[in-house]
PDB file of N, CA and C in Angstrom:
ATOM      1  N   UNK A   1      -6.145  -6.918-100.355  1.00  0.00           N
ATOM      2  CA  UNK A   1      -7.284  -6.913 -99.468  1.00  0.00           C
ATOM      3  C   UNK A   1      -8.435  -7.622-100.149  1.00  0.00           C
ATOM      4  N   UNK A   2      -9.221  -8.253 -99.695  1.00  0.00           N
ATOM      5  CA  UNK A   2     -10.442  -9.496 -99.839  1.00  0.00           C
ATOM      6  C   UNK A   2     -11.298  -8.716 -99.006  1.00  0.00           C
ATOM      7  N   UNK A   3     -12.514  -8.285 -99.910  1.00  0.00           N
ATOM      8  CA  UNK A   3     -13.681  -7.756 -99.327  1.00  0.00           C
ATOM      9  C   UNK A   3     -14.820  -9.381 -99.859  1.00  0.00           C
ATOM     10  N   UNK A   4     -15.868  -9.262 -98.792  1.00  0.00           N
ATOM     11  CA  UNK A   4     -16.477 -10.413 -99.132  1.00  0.00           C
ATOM     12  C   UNK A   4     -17.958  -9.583 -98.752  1.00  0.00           C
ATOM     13  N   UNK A   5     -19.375 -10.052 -99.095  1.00  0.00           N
ATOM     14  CA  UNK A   5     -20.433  -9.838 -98.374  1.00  0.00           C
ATOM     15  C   UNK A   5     -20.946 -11.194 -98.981  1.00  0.00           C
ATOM     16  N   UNK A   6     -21.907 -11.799 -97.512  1.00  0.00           N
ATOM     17  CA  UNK A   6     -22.709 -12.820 -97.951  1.00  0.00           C
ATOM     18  C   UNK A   6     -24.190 -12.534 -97.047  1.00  0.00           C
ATOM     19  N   UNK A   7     -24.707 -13.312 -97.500  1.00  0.00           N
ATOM     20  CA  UNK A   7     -26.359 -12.993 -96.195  1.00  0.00           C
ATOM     21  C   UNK A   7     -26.474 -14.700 -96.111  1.00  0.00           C
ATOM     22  N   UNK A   8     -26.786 -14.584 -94.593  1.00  0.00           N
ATOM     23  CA  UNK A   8     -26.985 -15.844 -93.616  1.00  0.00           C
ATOM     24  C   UNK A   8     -28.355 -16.225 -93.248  1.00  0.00           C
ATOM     25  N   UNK A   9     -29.028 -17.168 -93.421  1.00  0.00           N
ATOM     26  CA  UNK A   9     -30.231 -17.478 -93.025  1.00  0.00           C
ATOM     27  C   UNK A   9     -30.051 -18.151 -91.635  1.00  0.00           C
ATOM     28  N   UNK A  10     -29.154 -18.233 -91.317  1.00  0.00           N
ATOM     29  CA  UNK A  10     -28.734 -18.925 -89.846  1.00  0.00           C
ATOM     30  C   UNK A  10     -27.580 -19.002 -89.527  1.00  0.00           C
ATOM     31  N   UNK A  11     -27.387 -19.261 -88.679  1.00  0.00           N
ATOM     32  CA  UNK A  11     -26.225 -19.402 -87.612  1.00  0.00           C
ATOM     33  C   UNK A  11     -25.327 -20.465 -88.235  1.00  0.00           C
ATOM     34  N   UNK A  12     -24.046 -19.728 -88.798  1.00  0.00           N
ATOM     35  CA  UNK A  12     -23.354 -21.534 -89.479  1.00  0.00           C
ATOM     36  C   UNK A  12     -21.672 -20.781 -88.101  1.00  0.00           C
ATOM     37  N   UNK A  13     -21.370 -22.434 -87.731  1.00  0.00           N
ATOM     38  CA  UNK A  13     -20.586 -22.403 -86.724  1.00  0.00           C
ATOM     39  C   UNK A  13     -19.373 -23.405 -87.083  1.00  0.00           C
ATOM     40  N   UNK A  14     -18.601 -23.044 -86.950  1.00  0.00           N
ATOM     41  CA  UNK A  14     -17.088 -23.802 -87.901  1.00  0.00           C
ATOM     42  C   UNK A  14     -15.767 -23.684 -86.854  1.00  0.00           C
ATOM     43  N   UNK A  15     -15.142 -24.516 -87.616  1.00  0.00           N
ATOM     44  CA  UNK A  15     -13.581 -24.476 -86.979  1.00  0.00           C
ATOM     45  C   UNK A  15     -12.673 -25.258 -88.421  1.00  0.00           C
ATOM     46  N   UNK A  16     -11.357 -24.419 -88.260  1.00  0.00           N
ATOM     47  CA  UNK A  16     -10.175 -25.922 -89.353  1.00  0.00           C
ATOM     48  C   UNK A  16      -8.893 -25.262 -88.250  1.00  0.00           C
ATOM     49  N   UNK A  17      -8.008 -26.011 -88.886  1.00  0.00           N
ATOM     50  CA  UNK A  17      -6.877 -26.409 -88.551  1.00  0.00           C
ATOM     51  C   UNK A  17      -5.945 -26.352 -89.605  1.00  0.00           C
ATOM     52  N   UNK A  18      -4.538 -25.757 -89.651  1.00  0.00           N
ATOM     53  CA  UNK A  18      -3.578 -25.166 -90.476  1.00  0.00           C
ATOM     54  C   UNK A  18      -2.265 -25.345 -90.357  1.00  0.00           C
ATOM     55  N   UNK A  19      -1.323 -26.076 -90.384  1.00  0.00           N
ATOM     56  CA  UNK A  19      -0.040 -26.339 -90.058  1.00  0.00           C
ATOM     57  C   UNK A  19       1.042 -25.193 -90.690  1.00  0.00           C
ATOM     58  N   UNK A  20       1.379 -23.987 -90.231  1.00  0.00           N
ATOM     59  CA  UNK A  20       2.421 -22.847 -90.937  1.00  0.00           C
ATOM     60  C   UNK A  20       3.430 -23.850 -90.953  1.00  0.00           C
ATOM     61  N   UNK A  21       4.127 -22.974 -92.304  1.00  0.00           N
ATOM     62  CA  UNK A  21       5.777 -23.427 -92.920  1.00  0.00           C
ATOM     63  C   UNK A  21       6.470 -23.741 -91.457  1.00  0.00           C
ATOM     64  N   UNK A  22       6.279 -22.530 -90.877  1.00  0.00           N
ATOM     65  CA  UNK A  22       7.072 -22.494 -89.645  1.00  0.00           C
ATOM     66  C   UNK A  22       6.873 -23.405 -88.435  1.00  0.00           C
ATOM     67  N   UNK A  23       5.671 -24.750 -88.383  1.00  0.00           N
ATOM     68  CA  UNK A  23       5.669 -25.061 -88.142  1.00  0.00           C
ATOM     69  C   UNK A  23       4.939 -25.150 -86.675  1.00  0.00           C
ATOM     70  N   UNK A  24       4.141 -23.371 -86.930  1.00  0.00           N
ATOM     71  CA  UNK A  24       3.303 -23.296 -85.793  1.00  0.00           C
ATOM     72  C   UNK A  24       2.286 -24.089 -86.145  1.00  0.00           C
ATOM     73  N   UNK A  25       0.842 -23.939 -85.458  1.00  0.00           N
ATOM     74  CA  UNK A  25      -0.316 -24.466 -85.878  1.00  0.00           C
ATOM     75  C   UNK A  25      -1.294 -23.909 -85.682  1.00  0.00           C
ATOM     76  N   UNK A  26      -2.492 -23.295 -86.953  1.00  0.00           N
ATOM     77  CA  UNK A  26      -3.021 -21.987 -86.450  1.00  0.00           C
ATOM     78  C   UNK A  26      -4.831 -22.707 -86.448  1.00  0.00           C
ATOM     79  N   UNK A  27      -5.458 -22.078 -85.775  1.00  0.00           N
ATOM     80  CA  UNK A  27      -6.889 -22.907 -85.536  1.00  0.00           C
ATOM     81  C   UNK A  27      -7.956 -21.922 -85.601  1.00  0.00           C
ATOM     82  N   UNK A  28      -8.863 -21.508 -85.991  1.00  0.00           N
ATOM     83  CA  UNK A  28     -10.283 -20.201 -86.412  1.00  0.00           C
ATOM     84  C   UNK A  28     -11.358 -21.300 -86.141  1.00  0.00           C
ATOM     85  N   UNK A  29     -11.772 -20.743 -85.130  1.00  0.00           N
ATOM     86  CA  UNK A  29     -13.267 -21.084 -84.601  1.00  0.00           C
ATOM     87  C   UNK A  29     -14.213 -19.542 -85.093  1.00  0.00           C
ATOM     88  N   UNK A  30     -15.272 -19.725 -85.967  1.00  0.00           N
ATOM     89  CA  UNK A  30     -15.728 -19.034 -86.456  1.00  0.00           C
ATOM     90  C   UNK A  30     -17.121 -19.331 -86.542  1.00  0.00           C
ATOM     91  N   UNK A  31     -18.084 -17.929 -86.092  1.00  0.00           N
ATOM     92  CA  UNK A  31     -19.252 -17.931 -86.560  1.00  0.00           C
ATOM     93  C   UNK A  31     -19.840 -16.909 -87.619  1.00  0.00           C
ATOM     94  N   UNK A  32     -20.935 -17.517 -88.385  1.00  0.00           N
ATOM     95  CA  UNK A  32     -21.280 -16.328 -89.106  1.00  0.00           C
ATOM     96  C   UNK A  32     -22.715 -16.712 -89.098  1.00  0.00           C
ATOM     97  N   UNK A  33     -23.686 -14.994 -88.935  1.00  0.00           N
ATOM     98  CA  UNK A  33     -25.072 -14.931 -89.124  1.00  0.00           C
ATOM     99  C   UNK A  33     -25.228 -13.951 -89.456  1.00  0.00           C
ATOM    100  N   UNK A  34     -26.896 -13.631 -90.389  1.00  0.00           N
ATOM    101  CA  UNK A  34     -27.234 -12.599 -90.698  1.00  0.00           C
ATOM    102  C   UNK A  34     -27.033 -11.135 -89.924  1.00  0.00           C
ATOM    103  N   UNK A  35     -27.032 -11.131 -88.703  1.00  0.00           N
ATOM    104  CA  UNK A  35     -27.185  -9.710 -87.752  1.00  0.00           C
ATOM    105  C   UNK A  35     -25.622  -9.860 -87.219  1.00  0.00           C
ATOM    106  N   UNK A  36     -24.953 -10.329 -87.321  1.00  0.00           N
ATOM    107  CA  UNK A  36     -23.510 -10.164 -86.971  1.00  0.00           C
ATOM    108  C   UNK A  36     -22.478  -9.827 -87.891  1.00  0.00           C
ATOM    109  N   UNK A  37     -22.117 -11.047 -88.888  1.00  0.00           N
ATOM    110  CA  UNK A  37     -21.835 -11.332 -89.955  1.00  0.00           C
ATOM    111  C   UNK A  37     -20.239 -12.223 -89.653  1.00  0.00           C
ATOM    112  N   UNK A  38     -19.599 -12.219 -90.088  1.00  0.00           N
ATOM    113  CA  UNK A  38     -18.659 -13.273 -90.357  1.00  0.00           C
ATOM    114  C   UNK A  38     -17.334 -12.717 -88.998  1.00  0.00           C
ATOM    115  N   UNK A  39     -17.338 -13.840 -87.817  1.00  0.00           N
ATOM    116  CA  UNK A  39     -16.511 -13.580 -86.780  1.00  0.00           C
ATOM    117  C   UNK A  39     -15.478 -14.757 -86.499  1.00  0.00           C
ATOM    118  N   UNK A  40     -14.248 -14.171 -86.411  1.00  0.00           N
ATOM    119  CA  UNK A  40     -13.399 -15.540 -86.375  1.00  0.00           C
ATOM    120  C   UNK A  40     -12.195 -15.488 -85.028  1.00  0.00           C
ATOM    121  N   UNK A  41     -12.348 -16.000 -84.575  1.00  0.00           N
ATOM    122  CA  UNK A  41     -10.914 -16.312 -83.329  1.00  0.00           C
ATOM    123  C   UNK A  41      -9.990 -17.194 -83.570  1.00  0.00           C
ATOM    124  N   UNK A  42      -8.620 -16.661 -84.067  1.00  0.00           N
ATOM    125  CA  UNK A  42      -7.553 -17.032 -84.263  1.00  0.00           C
ATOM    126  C   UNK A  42      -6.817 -17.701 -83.252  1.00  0.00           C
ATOM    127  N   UNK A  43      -6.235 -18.858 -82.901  1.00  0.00           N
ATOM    128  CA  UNK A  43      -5.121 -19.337 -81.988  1.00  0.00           C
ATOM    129  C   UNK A  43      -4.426 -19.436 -82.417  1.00  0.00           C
ATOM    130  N   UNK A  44      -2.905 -19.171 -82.002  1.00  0.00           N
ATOM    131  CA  UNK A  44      -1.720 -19.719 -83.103  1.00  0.00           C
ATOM    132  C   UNK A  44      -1.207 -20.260 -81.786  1.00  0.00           C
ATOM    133  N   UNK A  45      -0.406 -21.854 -82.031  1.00  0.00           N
ATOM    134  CA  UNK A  45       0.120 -22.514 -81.171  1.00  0.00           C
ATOM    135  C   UNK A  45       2.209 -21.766 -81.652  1.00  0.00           C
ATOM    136  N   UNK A  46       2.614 -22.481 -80.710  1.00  0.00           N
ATOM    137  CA  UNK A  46       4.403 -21.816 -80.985  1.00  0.00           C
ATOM    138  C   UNK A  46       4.961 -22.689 -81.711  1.00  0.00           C
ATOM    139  N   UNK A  47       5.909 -22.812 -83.128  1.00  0.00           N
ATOM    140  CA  UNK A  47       6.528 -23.616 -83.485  1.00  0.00           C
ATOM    141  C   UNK A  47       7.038 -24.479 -82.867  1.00  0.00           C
ATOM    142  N   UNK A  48       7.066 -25.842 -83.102  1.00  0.00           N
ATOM    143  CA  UNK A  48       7.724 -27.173 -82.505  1.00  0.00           C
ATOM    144  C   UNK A  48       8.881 -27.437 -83.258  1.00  0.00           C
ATOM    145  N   UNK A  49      10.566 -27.500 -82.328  1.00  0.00           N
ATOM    146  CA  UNK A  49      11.822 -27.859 -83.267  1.00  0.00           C
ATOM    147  C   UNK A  49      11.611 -29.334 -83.788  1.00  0.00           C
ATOM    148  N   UNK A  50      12.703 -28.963 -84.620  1.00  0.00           N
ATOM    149  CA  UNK A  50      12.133 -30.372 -85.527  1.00  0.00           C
ATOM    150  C   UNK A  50      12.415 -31.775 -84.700  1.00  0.00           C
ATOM    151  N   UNK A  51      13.298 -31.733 -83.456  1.00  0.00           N
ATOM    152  CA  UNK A  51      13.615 -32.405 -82.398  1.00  0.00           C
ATOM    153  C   UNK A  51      12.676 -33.426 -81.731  1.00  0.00           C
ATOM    154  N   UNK A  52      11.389 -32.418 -81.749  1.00  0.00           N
ATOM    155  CA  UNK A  52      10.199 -32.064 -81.168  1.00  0.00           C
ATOM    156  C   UNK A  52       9.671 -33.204 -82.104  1.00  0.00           C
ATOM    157  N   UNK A  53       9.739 -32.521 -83.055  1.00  0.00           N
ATOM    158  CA  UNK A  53       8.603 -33.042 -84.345  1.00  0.00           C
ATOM    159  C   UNK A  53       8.699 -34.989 -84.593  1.00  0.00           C
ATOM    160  N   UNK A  54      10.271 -35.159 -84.834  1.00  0.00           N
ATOM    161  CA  UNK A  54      10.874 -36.296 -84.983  1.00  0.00           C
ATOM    162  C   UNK A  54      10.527 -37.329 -83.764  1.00  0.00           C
ATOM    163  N   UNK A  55      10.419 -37.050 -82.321  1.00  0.00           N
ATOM    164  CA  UNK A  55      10.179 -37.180 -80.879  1.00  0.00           C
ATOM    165  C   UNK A  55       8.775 -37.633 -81.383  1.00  0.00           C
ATOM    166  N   UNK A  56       7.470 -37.073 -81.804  1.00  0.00           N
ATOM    167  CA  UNK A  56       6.479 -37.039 -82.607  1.00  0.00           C
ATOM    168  C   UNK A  56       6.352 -38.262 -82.932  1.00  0.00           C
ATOM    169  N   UNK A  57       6.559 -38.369 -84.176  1.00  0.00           N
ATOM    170  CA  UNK A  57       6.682 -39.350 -85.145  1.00  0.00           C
ATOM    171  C   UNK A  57       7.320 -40.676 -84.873  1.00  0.00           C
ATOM    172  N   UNK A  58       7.874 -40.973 -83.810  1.00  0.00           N
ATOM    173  CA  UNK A  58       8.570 -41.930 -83.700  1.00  0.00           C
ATOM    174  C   UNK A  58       7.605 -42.482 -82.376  1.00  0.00           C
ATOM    175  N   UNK A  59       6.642 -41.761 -81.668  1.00  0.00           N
ATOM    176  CA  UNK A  59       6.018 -42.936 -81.000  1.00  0.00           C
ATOM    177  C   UNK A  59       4.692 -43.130 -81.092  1.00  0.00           C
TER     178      UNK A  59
END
């Protein structure tokens, strides 16, 4: 477990992008401010077969 505390003088507003082993793809749109503190919304997309992936890459 990862405990964190920070203090915010403003509103900082973010996003990244994460490719799992498995080949899902996971995305955190996240805000953090002093009176809230650190909030994140997870998407996870569904793994793509490698079928998929190759289909991809080739056009």
């Amino acid at each position: 477990m990862v405990t964190a505390t920070a203090v915010f003088s403003s509103t900082e507003v973010g996003q990244y992008t994460l490719v799992e082993p498995d080949g899902s793809i996971r995305t955190v749109d996240y805000t953090a401010d002093k009176h809230n503190g650190f909030n994140a919304v997870v998407h996870r997309t569904a793994p793509i077969s490698q079928h998929e992936a190759a289909h991809l890459h080739h056009h």
